[in-house]
N, C-alpha and C. Protein backbone atom coordinates (compact mmCIF):
# COMPACT_ATOMS: atom_id res chain seq x y z
N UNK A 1 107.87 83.75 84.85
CA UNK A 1 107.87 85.16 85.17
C UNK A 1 108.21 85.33 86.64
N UNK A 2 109.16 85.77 86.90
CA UNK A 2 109.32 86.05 88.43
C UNK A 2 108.46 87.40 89.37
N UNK A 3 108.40 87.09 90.45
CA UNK A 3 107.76 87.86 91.51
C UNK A 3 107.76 89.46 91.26
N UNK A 4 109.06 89.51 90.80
CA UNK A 4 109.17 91.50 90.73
C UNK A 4 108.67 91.54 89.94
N UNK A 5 108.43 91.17 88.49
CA UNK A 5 108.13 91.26 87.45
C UNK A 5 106.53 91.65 87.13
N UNK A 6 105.83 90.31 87.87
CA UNK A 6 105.12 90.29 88.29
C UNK A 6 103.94 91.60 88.63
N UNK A 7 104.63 92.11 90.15
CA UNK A 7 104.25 93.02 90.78
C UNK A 7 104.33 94.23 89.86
N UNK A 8 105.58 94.44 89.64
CA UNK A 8 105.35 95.88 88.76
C UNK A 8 104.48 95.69 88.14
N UNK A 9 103.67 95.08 87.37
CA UNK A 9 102.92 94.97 86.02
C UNK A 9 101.55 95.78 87.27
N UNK A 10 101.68 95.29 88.03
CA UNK A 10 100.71 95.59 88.85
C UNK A 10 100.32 97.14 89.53
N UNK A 11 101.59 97.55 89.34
CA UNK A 11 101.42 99.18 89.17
C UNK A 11 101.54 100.17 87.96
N UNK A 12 101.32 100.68 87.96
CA UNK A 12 100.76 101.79 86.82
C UNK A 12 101.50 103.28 87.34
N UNK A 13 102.01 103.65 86.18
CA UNK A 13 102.41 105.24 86.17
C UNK A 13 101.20 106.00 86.12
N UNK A 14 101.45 107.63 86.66
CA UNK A 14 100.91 108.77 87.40
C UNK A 14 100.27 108.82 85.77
N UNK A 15 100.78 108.90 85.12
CA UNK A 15 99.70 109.44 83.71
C UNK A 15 98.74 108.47 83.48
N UNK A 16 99.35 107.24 83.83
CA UNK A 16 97.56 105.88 83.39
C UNK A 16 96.64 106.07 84.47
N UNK A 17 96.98 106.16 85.83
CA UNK A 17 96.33 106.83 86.73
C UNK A 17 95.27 108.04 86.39
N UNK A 18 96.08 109.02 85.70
CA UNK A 18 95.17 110.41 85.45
C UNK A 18 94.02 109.87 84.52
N UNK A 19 94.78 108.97 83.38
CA UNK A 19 94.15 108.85 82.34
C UNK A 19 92.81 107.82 82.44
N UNK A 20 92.69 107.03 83.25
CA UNK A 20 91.92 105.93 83.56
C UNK A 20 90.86 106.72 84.61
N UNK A 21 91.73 107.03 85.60
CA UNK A 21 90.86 107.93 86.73
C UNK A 21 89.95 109.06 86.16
N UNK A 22 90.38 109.80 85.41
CA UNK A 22 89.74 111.24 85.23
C UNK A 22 90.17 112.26 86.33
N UNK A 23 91.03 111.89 87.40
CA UNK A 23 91.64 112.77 88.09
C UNK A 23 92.75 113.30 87.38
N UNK A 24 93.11 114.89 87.77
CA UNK A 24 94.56 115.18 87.46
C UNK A 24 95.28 115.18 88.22
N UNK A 25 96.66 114.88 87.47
CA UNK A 25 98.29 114.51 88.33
C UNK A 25 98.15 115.12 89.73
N UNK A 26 97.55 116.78 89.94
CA UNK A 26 97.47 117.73 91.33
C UNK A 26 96.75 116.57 91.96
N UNK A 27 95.50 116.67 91.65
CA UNK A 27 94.46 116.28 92.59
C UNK A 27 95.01 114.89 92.99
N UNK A 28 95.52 113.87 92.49
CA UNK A 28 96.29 112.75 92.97
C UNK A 28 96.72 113.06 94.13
N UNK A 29 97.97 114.04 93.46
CA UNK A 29 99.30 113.87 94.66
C UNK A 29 98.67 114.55 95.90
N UNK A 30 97.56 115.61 95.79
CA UNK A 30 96.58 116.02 96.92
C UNK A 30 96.05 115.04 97.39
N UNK A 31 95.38 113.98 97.16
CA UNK A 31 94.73 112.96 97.80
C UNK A 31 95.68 112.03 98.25
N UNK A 32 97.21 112.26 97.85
CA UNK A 32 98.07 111.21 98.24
C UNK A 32 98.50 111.85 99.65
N UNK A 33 99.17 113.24 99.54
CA UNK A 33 99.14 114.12 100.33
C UNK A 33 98.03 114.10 101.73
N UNK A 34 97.17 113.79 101.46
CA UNK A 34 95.52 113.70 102.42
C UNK A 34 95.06 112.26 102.71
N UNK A 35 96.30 111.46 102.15
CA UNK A 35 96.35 109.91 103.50
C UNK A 35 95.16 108.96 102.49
N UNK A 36 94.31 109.68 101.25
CA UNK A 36 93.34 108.56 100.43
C UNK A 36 93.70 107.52 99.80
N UNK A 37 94.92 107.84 98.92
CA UNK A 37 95.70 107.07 98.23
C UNK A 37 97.00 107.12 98.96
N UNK A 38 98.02 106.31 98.13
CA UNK A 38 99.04 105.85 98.17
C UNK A 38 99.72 105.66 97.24
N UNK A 39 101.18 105.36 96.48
CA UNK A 39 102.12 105.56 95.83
C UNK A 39 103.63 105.10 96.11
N UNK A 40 103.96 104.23 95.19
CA UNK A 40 105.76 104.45 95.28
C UNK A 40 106.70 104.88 94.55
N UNK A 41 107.73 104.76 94.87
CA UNK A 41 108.63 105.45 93.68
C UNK A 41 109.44 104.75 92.85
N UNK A 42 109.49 105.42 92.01
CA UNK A 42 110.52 104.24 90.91
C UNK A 42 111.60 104.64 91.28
N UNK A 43 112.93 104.00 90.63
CA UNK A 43 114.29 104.60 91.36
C UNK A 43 114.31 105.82 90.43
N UNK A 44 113.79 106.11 89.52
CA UNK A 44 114.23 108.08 89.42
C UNK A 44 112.92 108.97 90.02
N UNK A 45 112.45 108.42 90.65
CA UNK A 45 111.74 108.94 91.95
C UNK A 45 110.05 109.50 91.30
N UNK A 46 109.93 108.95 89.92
CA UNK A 46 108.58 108.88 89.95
C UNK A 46 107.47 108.14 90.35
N UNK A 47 106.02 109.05 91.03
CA UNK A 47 105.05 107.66 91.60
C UNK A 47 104.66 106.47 90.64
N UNK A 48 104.69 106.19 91.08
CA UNK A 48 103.61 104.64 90.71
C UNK A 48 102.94 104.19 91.64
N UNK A 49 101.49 103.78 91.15
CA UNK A 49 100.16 103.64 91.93
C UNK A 49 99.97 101.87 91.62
N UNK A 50 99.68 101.21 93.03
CA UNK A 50 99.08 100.00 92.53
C UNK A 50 97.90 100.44 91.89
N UNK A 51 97.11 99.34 91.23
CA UNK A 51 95.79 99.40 90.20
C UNK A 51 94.86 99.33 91.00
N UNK A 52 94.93 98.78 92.31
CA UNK A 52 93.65 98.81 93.01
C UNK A 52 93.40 100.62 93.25
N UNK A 53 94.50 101.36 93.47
CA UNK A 53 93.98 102.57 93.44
C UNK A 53 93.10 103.18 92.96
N UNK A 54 92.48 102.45 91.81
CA UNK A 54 91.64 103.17 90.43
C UNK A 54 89.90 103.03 91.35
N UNK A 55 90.45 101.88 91.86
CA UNK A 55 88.76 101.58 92.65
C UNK A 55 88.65 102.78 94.17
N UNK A 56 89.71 102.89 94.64
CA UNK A 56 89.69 103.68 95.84
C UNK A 56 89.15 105.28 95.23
N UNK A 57 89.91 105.68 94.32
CA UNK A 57 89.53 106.89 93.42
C UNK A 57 87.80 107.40 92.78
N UNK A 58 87.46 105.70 92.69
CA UNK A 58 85.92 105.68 91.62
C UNK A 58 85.67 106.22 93.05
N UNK A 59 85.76 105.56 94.39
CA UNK A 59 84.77 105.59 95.41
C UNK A 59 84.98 106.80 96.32
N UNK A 60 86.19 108.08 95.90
CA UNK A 60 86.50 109.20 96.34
C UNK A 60 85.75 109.90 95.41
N UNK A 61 85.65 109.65 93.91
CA UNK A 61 84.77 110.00 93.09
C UNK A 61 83.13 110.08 93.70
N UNK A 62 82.00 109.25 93.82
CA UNK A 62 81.07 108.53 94.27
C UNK A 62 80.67 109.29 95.44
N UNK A 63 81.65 109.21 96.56
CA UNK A 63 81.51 110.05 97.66
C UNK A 63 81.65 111.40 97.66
N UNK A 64 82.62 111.95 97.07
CA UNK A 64 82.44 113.17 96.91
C UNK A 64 80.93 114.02 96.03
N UNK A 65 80.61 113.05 95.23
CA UNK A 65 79.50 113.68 94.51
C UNK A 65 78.46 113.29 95.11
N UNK A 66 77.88 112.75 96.11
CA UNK A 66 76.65 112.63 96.76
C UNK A 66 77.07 113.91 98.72
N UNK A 67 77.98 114.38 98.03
CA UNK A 67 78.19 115.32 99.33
C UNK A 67 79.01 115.29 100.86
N UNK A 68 79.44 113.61 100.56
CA UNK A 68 80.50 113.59 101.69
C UNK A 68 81.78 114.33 102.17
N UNK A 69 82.17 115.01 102.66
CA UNK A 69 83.32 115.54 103.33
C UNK A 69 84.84 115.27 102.98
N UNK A 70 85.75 115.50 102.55
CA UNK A 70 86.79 115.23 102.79
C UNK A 70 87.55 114.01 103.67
N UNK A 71 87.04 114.44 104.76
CA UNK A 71 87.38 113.70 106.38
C UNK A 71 86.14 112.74 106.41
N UNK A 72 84.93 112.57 105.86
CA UNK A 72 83.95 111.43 105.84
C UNK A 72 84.22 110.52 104.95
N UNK A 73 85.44 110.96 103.66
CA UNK A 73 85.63 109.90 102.63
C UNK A 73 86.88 109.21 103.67
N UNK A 74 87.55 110.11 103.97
CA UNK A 74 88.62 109.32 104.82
C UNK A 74 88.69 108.49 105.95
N UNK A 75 87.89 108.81 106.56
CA UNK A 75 87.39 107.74 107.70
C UNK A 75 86.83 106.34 106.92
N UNK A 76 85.96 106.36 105.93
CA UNK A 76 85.47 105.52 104.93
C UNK A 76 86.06 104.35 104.60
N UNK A 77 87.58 105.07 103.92
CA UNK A 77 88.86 104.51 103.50
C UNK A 77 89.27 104.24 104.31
N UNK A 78 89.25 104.57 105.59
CA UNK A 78 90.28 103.94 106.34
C UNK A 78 90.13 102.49 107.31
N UNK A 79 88.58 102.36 107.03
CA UNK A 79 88.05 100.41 107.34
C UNK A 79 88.18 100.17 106.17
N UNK A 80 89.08 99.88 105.46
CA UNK A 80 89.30 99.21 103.69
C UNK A 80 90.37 98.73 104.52
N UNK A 81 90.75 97.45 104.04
CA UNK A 81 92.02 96.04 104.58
C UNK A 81 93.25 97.24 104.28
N UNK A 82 94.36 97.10 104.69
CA UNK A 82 95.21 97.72 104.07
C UNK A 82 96.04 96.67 103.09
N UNK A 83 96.16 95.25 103.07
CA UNK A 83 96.91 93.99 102.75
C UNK A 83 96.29 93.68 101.65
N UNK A 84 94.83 93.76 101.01
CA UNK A 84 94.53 93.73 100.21
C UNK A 84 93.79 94.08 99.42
N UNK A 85 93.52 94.11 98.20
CA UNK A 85 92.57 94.61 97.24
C UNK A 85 91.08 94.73 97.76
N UNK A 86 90.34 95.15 98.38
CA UNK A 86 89.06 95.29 99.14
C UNK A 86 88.02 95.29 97.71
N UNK A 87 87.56 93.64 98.32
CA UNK A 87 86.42 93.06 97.72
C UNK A 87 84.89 93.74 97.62
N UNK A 88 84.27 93.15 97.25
CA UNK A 88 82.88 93.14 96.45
C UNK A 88 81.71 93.23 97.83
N UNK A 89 82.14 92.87 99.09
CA UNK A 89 81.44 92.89 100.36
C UNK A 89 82.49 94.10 101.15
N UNK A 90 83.40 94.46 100.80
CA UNK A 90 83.84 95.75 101.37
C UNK A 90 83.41 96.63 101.20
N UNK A 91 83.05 96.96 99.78
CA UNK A 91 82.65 98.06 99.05
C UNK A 91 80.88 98.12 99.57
N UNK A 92 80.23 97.29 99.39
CA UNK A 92 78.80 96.75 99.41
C UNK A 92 78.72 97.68 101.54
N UNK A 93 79.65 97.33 102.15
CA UNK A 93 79.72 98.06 103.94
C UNK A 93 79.74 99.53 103.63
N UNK A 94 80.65 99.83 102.78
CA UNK A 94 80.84 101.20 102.77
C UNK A 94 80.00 101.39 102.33
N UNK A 95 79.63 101.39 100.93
CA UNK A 95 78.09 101.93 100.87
C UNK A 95 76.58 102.78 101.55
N UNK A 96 76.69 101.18 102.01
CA UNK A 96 75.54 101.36 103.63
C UNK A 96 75.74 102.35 104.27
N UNK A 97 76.35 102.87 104.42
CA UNK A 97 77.16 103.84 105.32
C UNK A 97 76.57 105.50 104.77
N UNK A 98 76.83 104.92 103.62
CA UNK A 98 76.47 106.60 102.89
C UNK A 98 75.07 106.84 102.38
N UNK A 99 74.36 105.52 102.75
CA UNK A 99 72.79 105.66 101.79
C UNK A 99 72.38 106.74 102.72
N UNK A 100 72.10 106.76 103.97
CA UNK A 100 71.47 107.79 104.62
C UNK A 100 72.09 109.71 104.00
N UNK A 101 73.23 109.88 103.60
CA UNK A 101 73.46 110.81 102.88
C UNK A 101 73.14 111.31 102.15
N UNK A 102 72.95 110.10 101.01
CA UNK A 102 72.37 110.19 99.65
C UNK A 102 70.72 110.46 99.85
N UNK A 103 70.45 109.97 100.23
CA UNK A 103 68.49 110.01 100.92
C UNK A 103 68.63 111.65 101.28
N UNK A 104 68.80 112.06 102.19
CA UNK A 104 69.28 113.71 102.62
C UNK A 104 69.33 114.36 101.19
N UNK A 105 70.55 114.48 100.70
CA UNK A 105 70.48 115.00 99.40
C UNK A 105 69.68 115.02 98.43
N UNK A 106 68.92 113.70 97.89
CA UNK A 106 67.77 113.87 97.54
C UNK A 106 66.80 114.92 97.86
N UNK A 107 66.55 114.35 98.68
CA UNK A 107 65.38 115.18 100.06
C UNK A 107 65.27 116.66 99.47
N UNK A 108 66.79 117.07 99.91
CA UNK A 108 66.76 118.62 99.86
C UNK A 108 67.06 118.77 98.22
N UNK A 109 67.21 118.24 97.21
CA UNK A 109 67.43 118.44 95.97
C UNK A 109 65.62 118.22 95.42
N UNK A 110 64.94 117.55 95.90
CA UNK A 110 63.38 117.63 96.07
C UNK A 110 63.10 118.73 96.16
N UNK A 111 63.11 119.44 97.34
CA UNK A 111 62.90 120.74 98.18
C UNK A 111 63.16 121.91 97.00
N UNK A 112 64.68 121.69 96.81
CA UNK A 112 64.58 122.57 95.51
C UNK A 112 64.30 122.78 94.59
N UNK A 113 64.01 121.28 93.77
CA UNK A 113 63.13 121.58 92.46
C UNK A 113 61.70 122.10 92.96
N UNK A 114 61.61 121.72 93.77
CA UNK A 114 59.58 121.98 93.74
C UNK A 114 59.78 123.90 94.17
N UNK A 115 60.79 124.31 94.45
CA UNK A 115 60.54 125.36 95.36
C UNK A 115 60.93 126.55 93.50
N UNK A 116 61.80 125.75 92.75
CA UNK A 116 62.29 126.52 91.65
C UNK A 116 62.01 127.97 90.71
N UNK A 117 60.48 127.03 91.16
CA UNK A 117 59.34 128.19 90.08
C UNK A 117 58.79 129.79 90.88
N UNK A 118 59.51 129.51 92.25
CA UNK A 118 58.94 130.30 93.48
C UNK A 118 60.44 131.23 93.66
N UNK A 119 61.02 130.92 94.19
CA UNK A 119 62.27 131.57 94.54
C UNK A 119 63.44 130.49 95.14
N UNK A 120 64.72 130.57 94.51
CA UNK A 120 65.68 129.84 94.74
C UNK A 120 66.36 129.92 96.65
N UNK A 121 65.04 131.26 97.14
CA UNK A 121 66.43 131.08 98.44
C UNK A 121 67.01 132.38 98.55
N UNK A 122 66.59 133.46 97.83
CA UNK A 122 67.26 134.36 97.93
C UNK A 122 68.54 134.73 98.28
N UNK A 123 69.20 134.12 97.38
CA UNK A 123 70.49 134.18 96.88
C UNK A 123 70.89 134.68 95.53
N UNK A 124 69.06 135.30 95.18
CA UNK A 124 69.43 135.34 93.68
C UNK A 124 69.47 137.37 93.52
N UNK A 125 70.30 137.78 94.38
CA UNK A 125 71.03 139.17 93.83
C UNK A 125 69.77 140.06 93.52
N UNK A 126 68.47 139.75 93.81
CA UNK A 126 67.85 140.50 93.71
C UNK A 126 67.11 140.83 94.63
N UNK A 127 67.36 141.61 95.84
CA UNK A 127 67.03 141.99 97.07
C UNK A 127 66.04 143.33 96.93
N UNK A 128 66.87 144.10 96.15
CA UNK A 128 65.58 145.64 96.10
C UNK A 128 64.62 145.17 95.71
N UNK A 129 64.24 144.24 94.99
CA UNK A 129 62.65 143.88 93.54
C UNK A 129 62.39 142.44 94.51
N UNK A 130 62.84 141.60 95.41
CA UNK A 130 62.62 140.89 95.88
C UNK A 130 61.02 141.23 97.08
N UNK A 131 60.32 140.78 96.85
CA UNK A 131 59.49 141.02 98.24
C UNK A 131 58.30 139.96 98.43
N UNK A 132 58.87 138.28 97.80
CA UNK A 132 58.19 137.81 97.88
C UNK A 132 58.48 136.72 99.08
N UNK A 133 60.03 136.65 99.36
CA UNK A 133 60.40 135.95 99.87
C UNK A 133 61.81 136.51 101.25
N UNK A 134 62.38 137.96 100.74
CA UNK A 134 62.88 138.46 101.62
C UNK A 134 62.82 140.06 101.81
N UNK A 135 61.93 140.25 102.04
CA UNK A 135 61.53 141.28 102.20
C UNK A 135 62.11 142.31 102.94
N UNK A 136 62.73 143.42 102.57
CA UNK A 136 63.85 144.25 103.46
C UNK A 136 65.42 143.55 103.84
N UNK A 137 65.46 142.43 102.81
CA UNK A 137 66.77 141.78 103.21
C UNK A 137 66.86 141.27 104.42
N UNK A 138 65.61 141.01 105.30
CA UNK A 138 65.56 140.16 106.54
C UNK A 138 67.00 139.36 106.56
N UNK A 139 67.02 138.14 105.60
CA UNK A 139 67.50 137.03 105.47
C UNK A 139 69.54 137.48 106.35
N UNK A 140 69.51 138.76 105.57
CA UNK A 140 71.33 139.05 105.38
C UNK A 140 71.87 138.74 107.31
N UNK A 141 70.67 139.09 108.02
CA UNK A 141 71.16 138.83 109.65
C UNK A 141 71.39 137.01 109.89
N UNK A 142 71.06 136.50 109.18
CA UNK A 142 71.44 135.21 109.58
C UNK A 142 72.48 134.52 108.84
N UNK A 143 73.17 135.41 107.77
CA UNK A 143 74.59 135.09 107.37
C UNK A 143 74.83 135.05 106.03
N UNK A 144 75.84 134.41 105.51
CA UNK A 144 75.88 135.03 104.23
C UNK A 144 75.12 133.77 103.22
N UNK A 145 75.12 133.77 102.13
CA UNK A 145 74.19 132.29 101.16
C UNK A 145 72.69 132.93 100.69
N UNK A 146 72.62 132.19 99.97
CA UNK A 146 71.40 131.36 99.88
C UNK A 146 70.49 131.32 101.47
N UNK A 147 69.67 131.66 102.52
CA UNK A 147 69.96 131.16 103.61
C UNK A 147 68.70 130.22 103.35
N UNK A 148 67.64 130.41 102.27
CA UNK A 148 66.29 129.43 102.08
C UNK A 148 66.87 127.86 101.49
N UNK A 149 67.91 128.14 101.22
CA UNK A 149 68.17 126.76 100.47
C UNK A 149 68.37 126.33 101.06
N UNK A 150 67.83 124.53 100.89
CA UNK A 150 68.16 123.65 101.92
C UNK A 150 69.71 123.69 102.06
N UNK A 151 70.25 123.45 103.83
CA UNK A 151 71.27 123.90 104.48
C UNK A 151 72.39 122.53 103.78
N UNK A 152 71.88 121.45 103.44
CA UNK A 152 72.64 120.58 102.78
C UNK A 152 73.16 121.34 101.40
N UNK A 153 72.42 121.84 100.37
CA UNK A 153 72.85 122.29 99.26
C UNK A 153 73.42 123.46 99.60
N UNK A 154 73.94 123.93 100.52
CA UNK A 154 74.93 125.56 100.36
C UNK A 154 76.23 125.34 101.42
N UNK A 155 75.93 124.13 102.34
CA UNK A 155 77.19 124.23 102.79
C UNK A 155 78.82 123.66 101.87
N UNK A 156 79.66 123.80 102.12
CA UNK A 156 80.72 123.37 101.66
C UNK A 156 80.84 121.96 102.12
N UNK A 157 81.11 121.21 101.15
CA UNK A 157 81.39 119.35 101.81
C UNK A 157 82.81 119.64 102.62
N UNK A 158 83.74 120.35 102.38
CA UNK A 158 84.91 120.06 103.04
C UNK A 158 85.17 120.58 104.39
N UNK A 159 84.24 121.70 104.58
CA UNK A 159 84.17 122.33 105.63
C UNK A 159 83.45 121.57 107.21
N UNK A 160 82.68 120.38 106.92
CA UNK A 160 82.26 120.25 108.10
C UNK A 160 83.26 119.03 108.92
């Protein structure tokens, strides 16, 4: 089997990508677009993804759902080797990195269940009948949200 041969086997078209990932074709070419992934072209100019991509994706996956940033997954990715497939002690660094996140989120996902049975934070549209927790709409001078909910659960991940 020769070298090219080889290699191609080693990349995968944009649909096994979607299909393996659970990402769609957009959100790809957005993350390709946003420096996470990477891609080449075939000569009629469709991508193809090496397979290690699928692991970079789980861990854009992973990070994004414990609340990291856009720009915090990317910095992340960007101590990953670029030369090769980033091992079992690469992944195990990055990690570390994000437990203190995940702990936070907890924390304030704590905060909210216990607080549930009481009031969500007054965010819940009921300001006239409200008077247990914002009384006269105090809350609306300090901005718009939720403003009781912990400040981790209402900000936007992409925004900071």
């Amino acid at each position: 089997m020769d070298v090219r041969r080889i290699y191609m086997q080693q990349l995968l078209p944009i649909g096994d990508i979607v299909q393996r990932s659970g990402f769609s074709a957009p959100t790809l070419r957005f993350y390709e677009a946003e420096g996470l992934i990477s891609s080449e072209r075939t000569p009629g100019g469709h991508r193809i993804y090496p397979r290690a991509v699928l692991r970079r994706l789980a861990f854009i996956r992973a990070a994004s759902t414990i609340g990291l940033s856009l720009q915090q997954i990317r910095e992340e990715l960007d101590t990953l080797p670029g030369g090769r497939t980033p091992t079992k002690a690469d992944w195990t660094r990055l990690s570390r990195h994000w437990r203190h996140h995940l702990d936070e989120r907890i924390a304030a996902l704590e905060r909210l269940r216990d607080g549930l049975d009481g009031c969500i934070g007054c965010g819940c549209l009921s300001l006239k009948r409200c008077t247990v927790m914002n009384l006269g709409d105090e809350l609306a001078a300090q901005g718009p949200g939720a403003r009781l909910l912990p400040r981790l659960l209402r900000e936007d991940p992409d925004r900071s």
